[in-house]
C-alpha atoms as a PDB file:
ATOM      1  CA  UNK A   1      11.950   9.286  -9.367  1.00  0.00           C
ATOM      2  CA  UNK A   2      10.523   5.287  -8.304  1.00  0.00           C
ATOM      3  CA  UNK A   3       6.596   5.547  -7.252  1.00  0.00           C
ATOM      4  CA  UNK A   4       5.230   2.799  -5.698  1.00  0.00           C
ATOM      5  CA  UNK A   5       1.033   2.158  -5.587  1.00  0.00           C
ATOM      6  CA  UNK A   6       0.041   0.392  -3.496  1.00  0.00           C
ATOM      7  CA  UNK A   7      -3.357  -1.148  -2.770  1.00  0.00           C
ATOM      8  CA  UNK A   8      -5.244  -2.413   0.106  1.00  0.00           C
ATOM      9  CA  UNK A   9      -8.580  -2.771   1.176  1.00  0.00           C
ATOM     10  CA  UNK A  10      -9.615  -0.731   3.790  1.00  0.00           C
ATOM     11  CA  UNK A  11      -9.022  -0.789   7.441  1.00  0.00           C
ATOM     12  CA  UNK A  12      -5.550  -0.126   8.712  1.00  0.00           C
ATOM     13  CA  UNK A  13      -4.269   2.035  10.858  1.00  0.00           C
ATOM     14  CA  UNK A  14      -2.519   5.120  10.090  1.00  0.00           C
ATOM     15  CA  UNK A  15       0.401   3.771  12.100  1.00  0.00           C
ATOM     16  CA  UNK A  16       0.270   1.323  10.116  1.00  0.00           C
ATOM     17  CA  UNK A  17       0.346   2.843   6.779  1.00  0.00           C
ATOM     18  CA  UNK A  18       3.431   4.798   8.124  1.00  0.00           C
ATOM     19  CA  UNK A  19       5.234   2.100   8.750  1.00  0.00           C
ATOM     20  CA  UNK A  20       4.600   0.551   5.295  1.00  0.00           C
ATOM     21  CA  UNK A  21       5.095   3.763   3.827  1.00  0.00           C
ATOM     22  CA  UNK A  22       8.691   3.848   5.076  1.00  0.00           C
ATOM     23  CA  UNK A  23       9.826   0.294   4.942  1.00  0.00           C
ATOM     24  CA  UNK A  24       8.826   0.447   1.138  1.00  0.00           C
ATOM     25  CA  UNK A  25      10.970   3.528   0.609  1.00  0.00           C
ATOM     26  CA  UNK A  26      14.122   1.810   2.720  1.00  0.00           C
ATOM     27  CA  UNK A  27      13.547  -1.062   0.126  1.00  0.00           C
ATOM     28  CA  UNK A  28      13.589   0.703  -2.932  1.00  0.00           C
ATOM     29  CA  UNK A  29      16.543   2.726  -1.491  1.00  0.00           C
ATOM     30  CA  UNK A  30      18.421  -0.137  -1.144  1.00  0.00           C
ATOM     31  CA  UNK A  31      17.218  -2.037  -4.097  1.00  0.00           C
ATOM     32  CA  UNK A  32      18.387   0.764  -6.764  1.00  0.00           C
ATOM     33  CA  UNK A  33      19.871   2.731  -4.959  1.00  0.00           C
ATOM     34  CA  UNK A  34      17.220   6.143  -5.266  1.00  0.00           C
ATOM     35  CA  UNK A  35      18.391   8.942  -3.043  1.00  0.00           C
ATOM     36  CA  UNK A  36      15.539   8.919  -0.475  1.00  0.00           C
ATOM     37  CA  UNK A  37      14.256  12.449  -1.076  1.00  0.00           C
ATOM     38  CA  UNK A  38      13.241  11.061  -4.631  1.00  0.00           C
ATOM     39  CA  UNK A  39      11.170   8.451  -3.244  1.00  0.00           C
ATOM     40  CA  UNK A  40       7.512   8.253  -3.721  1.00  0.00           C
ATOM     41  CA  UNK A  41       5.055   5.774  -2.120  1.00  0.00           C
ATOM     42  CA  UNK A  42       1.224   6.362  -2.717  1.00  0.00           C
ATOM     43  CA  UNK A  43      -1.244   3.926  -0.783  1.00  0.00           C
ATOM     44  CA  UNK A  44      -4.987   3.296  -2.217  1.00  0.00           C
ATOM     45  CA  UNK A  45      -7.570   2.134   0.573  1.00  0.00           C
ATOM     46  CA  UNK A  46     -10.167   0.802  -1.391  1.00  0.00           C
ATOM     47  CA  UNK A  47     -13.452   0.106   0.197  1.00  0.00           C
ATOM     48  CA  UNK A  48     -14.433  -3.619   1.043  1.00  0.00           C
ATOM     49  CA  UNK A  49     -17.259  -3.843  -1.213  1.00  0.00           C
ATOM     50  CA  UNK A  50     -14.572  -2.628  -3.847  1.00  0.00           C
ATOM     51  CA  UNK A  51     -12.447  -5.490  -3.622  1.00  0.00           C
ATOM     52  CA  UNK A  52     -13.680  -9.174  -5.301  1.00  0.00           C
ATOM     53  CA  UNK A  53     -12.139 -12.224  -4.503  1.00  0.00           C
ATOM     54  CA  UNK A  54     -12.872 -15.067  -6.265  1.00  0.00           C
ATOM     55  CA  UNK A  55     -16.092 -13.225  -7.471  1.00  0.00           C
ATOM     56  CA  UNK A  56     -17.359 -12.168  -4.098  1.00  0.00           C
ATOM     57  CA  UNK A  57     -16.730  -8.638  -2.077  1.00  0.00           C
ATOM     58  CA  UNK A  58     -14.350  -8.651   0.651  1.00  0.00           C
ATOM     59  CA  UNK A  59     -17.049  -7.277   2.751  1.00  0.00           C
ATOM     60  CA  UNK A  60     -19.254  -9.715   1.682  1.00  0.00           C
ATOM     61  CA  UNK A  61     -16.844 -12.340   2.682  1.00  0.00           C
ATOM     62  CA  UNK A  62     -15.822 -10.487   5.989  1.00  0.00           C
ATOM     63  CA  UNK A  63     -11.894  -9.482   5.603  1.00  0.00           C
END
């Protein structure tokens, strides 16, 4: 059974997570061939004050 994680800081929408959730599964479908019922994708919103880049919160940096 593939699982994908996937992580991203906060703030889409939930079309948008939809969308990514099933364009990830079409890949991995046609990547290895998975039967699509065996699929798992599991997105992590992580808060903005979570995230550092280059040592500095996204929030802090405004993304």
């Amino acid at each position: 059974m593939p699982f994908a994680q996937i992580y991203l800081i906060e703030g889409r929408t939930e079309e948008q997570k939809r969308a990514l959730i099933e364009k990830v599964t079409e890949a991995i479908v046609e990547a290895i061939g998975a039967p699509k019922a065996n699929v798992r994708v599991w997105l992590h919103d992580v808060p903005k004050e979570n995230w550092g880049i280059a040592g500095v919160s996204a929030k802090d940096l405004g993304r």
